[in-house]
N, C-alpha and C. Protein backbone atom coordinates (compact mmCIF):
# COMPACT_ATOMS: atom_id res chain seq x y z
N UNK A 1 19.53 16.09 -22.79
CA UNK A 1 18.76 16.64 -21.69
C UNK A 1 17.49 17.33 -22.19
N UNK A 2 17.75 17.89 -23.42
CA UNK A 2 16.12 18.64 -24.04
C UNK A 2 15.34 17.52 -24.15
N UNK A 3 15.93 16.00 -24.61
CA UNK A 3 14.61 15.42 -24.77
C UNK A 3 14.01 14.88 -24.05
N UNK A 4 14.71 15.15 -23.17
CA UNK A 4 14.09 14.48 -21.83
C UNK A 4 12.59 15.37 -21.00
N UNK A 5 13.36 17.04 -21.71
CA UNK A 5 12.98 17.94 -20.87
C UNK A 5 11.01 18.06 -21.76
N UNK A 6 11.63 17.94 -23.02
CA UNK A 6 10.44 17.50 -24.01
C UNK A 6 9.90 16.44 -24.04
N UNK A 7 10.00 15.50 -23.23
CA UNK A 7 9.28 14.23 -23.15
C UNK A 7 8.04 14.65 -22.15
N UNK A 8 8.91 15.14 -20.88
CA UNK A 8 8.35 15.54 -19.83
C UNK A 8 6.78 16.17 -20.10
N UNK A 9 7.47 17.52 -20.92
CA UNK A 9 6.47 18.22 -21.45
C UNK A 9 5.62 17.81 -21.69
N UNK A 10 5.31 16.73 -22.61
CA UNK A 10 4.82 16.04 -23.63
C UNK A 10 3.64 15.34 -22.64
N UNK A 11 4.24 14.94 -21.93
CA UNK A 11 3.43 13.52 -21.08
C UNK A 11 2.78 14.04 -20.29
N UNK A 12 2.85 15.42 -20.02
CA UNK A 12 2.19 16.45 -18.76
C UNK A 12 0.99 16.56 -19.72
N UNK A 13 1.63 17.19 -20.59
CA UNK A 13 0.51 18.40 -21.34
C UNK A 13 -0.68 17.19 -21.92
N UNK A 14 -0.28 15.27 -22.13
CA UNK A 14 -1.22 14.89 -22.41
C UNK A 14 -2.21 14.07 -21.42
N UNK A 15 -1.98 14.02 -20.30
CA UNK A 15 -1.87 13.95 -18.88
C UNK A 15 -3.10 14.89 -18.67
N UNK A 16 -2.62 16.17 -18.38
CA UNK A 16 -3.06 17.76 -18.21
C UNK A 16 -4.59 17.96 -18.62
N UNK A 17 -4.17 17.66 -20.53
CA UNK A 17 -5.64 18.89 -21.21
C UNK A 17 -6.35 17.68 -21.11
N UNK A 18 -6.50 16.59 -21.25
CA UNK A 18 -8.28 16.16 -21.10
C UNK A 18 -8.50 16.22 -19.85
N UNK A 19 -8.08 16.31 -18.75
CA UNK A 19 -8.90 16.44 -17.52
C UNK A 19 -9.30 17.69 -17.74
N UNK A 20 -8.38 18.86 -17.94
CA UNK A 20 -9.06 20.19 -17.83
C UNK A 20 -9.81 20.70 -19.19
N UNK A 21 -9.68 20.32 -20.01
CA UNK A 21 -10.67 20.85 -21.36
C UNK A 21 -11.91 20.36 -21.00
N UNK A 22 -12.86 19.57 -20.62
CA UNK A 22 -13.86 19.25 -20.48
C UNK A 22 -14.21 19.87 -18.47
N UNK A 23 -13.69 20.10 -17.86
CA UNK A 23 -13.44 20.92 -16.44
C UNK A 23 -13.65 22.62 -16.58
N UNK A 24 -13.12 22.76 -17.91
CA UNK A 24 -13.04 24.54 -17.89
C UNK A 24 -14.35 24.70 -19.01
N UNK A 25 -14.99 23.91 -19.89
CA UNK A 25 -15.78 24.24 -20.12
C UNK A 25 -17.10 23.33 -19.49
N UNK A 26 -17.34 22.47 -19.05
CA UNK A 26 -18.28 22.51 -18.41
C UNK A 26 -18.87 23.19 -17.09
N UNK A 27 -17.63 23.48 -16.50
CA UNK A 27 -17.75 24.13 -15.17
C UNK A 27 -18.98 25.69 -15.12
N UNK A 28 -18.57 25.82 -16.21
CA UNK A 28 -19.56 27.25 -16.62
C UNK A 28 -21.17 26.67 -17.22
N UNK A 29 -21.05 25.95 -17.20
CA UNK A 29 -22.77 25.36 -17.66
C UNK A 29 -23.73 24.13 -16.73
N UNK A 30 -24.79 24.50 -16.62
CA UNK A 30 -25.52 23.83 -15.67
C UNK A 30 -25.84 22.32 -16.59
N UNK A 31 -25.37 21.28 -16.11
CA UNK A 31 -25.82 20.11 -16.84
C UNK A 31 -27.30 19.41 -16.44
N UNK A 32 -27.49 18.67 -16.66
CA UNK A 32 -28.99 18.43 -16.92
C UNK A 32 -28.68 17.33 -16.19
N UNK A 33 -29.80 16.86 -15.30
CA UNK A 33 -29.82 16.22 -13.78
C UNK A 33 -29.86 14.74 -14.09
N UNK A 34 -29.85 14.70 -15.20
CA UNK A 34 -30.35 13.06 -15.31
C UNK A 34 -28.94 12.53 -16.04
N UNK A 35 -27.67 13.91 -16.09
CA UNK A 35 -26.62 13.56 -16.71
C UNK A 35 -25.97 13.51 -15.76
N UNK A 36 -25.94 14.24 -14.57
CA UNK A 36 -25.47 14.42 -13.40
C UNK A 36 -25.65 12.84 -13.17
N UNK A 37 -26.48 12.37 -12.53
CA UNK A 37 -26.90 11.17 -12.30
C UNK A 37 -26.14 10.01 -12.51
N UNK A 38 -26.42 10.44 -13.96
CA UNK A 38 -25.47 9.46 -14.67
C UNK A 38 -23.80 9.18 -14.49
N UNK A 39 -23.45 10.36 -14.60
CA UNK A 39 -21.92 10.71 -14.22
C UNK A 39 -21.33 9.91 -12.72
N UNK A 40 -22.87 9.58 -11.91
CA UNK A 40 -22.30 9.69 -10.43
C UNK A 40 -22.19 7.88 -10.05
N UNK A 41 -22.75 7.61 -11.54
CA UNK A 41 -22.51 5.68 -11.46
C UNK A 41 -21.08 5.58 -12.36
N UNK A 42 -20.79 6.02 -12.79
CA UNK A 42 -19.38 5.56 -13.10
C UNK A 42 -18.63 5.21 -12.43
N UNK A 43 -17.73 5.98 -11.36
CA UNK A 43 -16.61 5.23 -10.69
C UNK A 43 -17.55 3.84 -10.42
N UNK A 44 -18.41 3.61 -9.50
CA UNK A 44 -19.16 2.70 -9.16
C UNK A 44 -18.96 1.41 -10.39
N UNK A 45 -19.33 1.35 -11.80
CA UNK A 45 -19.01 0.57 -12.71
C UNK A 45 -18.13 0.48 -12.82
N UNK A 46 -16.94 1.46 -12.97
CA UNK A 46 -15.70 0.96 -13.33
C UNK A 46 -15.09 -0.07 -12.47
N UNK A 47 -15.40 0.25 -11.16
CA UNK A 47 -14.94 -0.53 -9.57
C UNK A 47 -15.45 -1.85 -9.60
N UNK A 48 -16.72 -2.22 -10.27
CA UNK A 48 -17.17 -3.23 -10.00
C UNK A 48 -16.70 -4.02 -11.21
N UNK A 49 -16.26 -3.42 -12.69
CA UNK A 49 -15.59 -3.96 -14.07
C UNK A 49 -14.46 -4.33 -13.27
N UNK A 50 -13.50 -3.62 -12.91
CA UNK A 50 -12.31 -3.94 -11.90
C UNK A 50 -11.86 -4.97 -11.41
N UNK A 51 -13.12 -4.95 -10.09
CA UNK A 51 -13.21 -6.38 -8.98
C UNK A 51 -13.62 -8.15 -9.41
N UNK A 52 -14.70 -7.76 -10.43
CA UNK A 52 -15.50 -8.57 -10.26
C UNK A 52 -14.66 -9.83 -11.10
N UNK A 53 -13.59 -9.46 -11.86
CA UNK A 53 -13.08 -10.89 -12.76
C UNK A 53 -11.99 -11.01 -11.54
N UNK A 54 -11.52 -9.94 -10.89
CA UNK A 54 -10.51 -10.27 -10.26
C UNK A 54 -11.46 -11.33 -8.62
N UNK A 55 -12.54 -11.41 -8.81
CA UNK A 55 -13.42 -12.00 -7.58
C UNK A 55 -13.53 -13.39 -7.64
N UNK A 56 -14.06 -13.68 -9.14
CA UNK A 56 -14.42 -14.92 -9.36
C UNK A 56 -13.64 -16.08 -10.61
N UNK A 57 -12.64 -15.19 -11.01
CA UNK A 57 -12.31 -15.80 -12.23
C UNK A 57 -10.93 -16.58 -11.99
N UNK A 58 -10.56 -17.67 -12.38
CA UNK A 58 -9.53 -18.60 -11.52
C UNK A 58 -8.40 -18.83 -12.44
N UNK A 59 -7.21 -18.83 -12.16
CA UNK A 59 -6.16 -18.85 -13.28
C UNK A 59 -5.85 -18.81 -14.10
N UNK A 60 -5.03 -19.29 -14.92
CA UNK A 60 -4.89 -19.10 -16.35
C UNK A 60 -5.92 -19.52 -17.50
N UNK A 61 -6.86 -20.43 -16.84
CA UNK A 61 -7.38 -21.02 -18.12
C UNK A 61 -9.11 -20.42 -18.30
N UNK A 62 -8.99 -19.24 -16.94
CA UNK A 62 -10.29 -18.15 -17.30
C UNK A 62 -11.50 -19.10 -17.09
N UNK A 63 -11.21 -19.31 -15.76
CA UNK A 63 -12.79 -20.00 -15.85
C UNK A 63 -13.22 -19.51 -13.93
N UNK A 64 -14.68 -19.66 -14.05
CA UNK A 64 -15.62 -19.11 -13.12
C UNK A 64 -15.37 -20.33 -12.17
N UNK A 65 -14.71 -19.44 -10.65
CA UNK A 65 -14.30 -20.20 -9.47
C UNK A 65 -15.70 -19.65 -8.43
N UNK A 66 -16.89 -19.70 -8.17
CA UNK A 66 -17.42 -19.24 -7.18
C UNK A 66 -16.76 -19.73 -5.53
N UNK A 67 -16.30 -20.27 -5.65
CA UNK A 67 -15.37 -20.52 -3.97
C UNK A 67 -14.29 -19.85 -4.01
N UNK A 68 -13.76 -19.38 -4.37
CA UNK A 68 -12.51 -18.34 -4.28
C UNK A 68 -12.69 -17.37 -2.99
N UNK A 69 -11.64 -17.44 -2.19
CA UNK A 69 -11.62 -16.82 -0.65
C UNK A 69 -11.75 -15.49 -0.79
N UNK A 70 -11.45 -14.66 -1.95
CA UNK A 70 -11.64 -13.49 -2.25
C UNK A 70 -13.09 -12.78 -2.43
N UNK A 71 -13.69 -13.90 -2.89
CA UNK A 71 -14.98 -13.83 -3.06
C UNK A 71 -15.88 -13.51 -1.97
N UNK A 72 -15.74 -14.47 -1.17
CA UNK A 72 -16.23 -14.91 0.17
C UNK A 72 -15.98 -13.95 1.03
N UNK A 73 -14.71 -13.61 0.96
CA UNK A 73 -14.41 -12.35 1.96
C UNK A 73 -14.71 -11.19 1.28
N UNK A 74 -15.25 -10.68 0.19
CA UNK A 74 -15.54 -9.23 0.03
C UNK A 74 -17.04 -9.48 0.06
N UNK A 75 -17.61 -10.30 -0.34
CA UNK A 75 -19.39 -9.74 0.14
C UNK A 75 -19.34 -9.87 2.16
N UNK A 76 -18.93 -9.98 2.49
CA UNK A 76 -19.33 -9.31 4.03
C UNK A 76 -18.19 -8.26 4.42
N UNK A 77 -17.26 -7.95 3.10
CA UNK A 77 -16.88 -6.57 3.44
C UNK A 77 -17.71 -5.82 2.89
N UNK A 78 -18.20 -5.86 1.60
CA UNK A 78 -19.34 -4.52 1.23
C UNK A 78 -20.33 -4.36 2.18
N UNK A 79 -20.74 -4.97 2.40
CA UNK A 79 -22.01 -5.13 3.31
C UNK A 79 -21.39 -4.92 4.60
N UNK A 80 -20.62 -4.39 5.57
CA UNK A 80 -19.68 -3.89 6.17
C UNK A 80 -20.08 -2.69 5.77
N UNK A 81 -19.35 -2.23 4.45
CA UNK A 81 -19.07 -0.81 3.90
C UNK A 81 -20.21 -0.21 3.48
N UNK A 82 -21.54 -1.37 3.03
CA UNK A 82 -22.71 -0.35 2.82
C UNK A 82 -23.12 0.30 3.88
N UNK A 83 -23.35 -0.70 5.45
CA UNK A 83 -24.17 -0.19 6.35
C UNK A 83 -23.57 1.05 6.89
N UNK A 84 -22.47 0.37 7.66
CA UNK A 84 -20.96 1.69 8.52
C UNK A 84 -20.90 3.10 7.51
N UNK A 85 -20.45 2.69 6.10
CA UNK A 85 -20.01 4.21 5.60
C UNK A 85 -18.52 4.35 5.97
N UNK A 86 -17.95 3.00 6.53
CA UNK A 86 -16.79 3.84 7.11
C UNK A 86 -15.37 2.88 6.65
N UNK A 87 -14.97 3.97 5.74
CA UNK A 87 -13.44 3.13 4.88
C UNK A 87 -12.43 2.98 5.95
N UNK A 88 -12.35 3.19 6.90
CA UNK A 88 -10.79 2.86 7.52
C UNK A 88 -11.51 1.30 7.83
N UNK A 89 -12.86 1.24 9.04
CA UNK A 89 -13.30 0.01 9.33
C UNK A 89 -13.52 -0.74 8.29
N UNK A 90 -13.70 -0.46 6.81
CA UNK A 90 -14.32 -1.52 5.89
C UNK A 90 -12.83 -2.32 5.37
N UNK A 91 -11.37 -1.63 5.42
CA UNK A 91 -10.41 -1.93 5.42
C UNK A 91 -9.77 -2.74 6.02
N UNK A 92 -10.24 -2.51 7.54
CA UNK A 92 -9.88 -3.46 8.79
C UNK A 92 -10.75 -4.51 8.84
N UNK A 93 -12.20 -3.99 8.26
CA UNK A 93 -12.98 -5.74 8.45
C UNK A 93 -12.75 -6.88 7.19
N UNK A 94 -12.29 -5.99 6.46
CA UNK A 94 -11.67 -6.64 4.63
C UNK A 94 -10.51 -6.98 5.29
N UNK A 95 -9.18 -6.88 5.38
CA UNK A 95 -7.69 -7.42 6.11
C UNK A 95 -7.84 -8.69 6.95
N UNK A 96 -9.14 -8.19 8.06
CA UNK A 96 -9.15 -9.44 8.87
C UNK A 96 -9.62 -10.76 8.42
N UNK A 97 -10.95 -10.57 7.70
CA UNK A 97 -11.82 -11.39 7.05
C UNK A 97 -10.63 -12.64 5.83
N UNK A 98 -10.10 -11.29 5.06
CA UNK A 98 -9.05 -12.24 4.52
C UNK A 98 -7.98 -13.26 4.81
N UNK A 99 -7.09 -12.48 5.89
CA UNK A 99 -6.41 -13.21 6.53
C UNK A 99 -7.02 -14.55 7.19
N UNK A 100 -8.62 -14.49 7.76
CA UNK A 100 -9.04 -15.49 8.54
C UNK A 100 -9.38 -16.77 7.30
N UNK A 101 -9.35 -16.03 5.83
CA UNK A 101 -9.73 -16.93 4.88
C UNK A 101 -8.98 -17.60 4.40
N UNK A 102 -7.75 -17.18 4.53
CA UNK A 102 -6.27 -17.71 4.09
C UNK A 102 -5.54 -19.04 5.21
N UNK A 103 -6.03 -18.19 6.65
CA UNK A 103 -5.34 -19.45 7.43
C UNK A 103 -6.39 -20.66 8.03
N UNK A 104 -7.56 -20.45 7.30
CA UNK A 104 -8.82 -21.69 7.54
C UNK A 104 -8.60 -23.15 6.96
N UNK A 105 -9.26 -23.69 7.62
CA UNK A 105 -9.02 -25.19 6.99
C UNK A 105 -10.07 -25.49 6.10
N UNK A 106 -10.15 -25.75 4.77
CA UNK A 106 -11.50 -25.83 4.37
C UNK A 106 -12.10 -27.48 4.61
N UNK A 107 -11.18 -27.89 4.89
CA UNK A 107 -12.04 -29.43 5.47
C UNK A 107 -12.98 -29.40 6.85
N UNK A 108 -12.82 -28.05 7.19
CA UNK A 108 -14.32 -27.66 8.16
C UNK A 108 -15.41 -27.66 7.71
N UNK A 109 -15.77 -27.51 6.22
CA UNK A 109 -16.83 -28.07 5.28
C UNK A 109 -16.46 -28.51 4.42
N UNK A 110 -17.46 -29.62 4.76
CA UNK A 110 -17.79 -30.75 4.16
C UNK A 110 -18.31 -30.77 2.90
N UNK A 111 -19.42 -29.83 2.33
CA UNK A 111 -19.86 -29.75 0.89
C UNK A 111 -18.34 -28.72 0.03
N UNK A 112 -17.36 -28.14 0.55
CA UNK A 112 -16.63 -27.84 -0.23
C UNK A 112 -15.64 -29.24 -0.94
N UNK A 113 -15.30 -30.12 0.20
CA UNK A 113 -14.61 -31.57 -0.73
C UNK A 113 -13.75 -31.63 -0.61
């Protein structure tokens, strides 16, 4: 039961101090605006490192699908989510959009084949 109780510990405390060691001392110092800046494109990159193989990249053998329904249906969800601002609707117009991509016939076009 201790090592369990010490595992716990363990996984908190490494969990824990890097969020707050860099939180308790920067919090007390004014950073410089162009770092600020900087800081405020990250999630943004990481989201788009994230999406973007999961958007276009096609099974096992790693190769570039530009027709992929996933694809298709998230550029008129961003563009949804740029104009609105609004995540519950960008959720509901992303759900629907998909679903409508999943139960389509693609022999409705003709240049797809």
């Amino acid at each position: 039961m201790d090592e369990y109780l010490l595992l716990l510990l363990g996984m908190g405390s490494v969990t824990y101090l890097p969020r707050w060691i860099p939180l308790h001392y920067l919090s007390r110092r004014s950073l410089p605006k162009w770092f600020v800046q900087w800081l405020e494109l990250i999630p943004v990159a990481i989201l788009s490192a994230l999406l973007l193989p999961a958007l276009i990249i096609d099974g096992d053998d790693k190769f570039i699908n530009l027709l992929k329904p996933e694809l298709w249906v998230a550029l008129p969800t961003l563009a949804f989510a740029w104009w609105t601002q609004s995540l519950g609707g960008t959720v509901v117009v992303g759900m629907l959009l998909f679903w409508m991509a999943q139960n389509m016939d693609l022999r409705w076009f003709s240049w797809v084949g």
